[in-house]
Protein backbone atom coordinates (compact mmCIF):
# COMPACT_ATOMS: atom_id res chain seq x y z
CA UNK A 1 17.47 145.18 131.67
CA UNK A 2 18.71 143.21 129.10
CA UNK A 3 18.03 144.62 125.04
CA UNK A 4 16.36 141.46 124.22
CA UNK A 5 14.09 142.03 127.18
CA UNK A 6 12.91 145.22 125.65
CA UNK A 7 9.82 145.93 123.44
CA UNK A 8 10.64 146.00 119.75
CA UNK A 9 10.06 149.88 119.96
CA UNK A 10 12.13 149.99 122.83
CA UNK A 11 14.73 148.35 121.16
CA UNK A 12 14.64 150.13 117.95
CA UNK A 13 14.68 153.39 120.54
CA UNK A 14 17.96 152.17 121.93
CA UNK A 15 19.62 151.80 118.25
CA UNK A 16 18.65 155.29 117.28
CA UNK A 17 19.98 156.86 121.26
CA UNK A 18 22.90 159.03 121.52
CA UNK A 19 24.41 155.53 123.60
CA UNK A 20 27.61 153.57 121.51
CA UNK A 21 25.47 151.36 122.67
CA UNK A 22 23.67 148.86 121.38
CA UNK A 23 25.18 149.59 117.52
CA UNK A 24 26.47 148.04 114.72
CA UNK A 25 27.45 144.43 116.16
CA UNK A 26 24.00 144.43 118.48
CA UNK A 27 22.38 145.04 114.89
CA UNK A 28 23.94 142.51 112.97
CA UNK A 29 23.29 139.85 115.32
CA UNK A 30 19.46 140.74 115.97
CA UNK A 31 19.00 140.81 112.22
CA UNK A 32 21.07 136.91 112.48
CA UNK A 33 18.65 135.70 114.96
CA UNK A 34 15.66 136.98 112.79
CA UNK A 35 16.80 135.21 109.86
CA UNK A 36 17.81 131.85 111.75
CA UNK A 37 14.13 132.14 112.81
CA UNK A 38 12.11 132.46 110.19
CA UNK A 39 14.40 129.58 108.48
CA UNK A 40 12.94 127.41 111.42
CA UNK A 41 9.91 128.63 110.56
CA UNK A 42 9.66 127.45 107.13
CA UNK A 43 11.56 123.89 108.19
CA UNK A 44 8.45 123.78 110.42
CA UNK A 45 5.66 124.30 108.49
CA UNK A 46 3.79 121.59 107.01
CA UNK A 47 2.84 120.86 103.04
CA UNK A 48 6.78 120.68 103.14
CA UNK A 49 8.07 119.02 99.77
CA UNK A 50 10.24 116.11 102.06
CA UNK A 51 9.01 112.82 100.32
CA UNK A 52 11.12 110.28 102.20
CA UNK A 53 12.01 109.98 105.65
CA UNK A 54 15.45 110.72 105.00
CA UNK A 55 14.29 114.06 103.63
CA UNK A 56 12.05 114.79 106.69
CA UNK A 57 14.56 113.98 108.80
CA UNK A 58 17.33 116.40 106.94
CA UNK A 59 14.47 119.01 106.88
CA UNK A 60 13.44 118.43 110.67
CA UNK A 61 17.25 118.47 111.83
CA UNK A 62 17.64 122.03 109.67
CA UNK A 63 14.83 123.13 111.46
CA UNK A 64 15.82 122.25 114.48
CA UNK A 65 19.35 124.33 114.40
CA UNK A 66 17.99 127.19 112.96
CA UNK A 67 16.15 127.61 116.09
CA UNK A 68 19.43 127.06 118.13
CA UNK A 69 20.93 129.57 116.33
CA UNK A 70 18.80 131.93 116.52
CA UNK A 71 18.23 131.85 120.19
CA UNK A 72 22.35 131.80 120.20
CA UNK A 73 22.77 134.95 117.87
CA UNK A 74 19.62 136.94 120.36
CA UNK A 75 22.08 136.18 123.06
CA UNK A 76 24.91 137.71 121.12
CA UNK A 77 22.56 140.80 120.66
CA UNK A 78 23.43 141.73 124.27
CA UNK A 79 26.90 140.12 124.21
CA UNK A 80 27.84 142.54 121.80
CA UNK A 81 26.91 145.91 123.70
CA UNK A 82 28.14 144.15 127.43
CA UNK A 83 31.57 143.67 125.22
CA UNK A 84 31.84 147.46 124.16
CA UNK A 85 30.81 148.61 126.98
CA UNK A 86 33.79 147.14 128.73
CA UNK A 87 36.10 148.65 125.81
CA UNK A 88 35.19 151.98 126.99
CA UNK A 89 35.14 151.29 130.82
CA UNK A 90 39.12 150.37 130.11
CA UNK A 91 39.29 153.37 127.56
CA UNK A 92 38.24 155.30 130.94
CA UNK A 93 40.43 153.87 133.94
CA UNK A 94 43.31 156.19 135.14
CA UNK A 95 46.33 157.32 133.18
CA UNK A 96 48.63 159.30 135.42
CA UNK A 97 51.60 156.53 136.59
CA UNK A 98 53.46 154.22 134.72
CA UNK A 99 52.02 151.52 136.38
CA UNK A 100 48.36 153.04 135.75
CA UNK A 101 49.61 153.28 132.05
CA UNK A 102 50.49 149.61 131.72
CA UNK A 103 47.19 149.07 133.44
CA UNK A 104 44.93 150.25 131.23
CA UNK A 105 46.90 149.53 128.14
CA UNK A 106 46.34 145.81 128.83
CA UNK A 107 42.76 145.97 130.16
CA UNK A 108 42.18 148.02 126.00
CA UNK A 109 44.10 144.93 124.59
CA UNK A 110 42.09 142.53 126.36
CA UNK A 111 38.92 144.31 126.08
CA UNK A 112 39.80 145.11 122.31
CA UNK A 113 40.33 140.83 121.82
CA UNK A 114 36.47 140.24 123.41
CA UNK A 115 34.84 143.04 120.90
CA UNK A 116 36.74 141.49 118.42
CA UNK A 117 36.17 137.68 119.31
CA UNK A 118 31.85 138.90 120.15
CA UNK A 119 31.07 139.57 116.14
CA UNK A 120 32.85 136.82 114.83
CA UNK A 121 30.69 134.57 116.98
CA UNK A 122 27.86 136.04 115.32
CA UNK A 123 29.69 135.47 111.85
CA UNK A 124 30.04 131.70 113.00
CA UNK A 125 26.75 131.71 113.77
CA UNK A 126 25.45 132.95 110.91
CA UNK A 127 27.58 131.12 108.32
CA UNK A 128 26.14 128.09 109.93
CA UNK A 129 22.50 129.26 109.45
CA UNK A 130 23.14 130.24 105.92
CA UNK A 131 24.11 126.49 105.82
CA UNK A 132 20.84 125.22 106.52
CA UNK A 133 19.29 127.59 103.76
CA UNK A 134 19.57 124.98 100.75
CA UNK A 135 17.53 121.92 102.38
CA UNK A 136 15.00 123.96 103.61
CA UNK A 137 14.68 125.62 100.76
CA UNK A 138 14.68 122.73 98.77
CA UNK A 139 12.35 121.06 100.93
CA UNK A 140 10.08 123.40 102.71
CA UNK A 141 6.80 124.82 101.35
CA UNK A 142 7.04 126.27 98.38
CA UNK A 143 4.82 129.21 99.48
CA UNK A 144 7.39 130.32 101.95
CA UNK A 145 10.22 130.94 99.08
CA UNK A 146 9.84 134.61 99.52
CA UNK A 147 10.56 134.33 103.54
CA UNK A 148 13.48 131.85 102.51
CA UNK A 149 14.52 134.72 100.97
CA UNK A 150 14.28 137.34 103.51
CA UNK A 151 16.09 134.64 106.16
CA UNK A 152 19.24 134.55 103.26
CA UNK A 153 19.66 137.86 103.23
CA UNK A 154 19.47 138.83 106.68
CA UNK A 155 21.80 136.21 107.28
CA UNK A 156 24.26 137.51 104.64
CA UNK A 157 23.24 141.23 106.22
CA UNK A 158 24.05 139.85 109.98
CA UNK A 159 27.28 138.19 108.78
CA UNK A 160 28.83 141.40 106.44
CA UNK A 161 27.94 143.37 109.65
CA UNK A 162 29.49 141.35 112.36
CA UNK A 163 32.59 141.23 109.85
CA UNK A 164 32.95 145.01 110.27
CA UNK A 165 32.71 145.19 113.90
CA UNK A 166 35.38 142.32 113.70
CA UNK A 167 37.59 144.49 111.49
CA UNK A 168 37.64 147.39 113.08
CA UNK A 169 38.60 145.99 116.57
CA UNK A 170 41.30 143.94 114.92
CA UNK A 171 43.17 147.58 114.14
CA UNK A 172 43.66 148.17 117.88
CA UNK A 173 45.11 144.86 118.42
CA UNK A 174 48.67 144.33 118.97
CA UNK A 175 49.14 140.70 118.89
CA UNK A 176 49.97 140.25 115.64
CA UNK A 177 49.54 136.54 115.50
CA UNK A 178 46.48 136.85 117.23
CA UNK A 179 44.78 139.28 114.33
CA UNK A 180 46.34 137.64 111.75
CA UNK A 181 44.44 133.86 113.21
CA UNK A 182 40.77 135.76 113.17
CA UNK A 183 41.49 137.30 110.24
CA UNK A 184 41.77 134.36 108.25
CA UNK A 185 39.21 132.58 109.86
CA UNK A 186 36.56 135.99 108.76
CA UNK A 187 37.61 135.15 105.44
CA UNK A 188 36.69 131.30 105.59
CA UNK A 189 33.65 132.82 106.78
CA UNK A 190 32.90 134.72 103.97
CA UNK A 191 33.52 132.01 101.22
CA UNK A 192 31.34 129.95 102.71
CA UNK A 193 29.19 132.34 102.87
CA UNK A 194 29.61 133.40 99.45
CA UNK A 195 29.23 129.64 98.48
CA UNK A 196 25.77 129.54 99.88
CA UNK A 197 24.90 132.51 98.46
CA UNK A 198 25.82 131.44 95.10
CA UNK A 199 24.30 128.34 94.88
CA UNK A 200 20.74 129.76 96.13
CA UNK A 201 20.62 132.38 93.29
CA UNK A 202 21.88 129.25 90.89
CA UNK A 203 25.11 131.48 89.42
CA UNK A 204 28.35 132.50 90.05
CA UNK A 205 28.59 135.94 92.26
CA UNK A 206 29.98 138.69 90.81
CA UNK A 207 32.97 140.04 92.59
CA UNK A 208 31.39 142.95 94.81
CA UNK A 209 27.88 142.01 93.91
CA UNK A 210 25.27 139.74 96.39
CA UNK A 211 22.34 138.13 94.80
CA UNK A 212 19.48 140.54 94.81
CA UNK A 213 16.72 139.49 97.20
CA UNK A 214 14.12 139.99 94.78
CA UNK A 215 15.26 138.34 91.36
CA UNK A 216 18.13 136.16 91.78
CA UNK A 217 17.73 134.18 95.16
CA UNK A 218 14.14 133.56 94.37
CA UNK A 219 14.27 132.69 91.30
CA UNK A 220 17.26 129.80 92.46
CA UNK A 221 14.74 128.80 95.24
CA UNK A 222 12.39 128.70 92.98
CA UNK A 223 14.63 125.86 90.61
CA UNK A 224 15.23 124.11 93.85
């Protein structure tokens, strides 16, 4: 059974097993797909603040994604733990020969590139969502700031998450090129990110310091 075919409480069960899997990466993309969601949610609902077409439209299209993306990142909630699981299947094949050696030594590498390459889907993924944060905030009803919140944090949550996951798989990578190509694409990732971020709590971050869900980024959505 897949984890998004599970009960919530079955799911939550599964994070807090004795199992590597689901984890970290499995987390950070569940809490992605929540916040894409409820950023749907809020493009959706009506008394929106669109007053021309071309506003509906931008708000409808926002919308629209959100729900892509969020249905993308649940997918990546299972992607995730199918991607670890296969680092420690290759972690576990035979050792004795030289050729057994070589063997497995590739099969980690390659494994090690898919754990690597899983999270930074659900970066991508999440960046994008993030992206759609300003119109619907600007446009959505303004009695669903608080849940525009919520969305913009998870989002930041599923991205710093996924950007560990990505980190830590890079260090058992060889190909040099290879890590060095993702890691500068994680850190395109996180300006944008950053960007967003910013201009939703209307200031410039503080190095080390995210908005704070319950002054900052509501009070910019707020302004919007």
């Amino acid at each position: 059974m897949k984890l998004t075919d599970l009960p919530v409480s079955g799911l939550i069960a599964a994070f807090g097993s004795t199992s590597p899997t689901p984890g970290g990466g499995s987390a950070s993309a569940l809490a992605g797909a929540a916040g894409a969601a409820l950023l749907a949610m809020v493009a959706a609902m009506p008394k929106n603040r669109a007053s021309t077409a071309d506003d509906v439209s931008l708000l409808q299209a926002a919308g629209t994604r959100c729900d892509v993306i969020s249905h993308a990142l649940l997918d990546l909630v299972n992607r995730d733990s199918e991607a670890y699981d296969a680092v420690v299947a290759a972690y576990r094949l035979p050792k004795a020969s030289d050729d057994e050696k070589a063997t497995r030594k590739a099969e980690i590498q390659a494994a090690m590139k898919k754990a690597a390459e899983t999270p930074l889907e659900t970066m991508r993924h999440a960046s994008e969502a993030l992206g759609m944060a300003p119109p619907i905030a600007r446009l959505g009803n303004a009695n669903a700031a608080s849940d525009v919140v919520v969305a913009v944090e998870l989002l930041l949550a599923a991205a710093r998450g996924a950007r560990a996951n990505v980190e830590i798989n890079l260090e058992s990578l060889d190909d040099a090129p290879y890590v060095a190509q993702l890691r500068e694409e994680v850190l395109e990732i996180d300006r944008l990110c950053a960007a967003v971020a910013s201009h939703l709590c209307g200031s410039t971050p503080v190095r080390g310091r995210s908005c704070h869900p319950s002054t900052d980024t509501l009070k910019g959505i707020v302004r919007l």
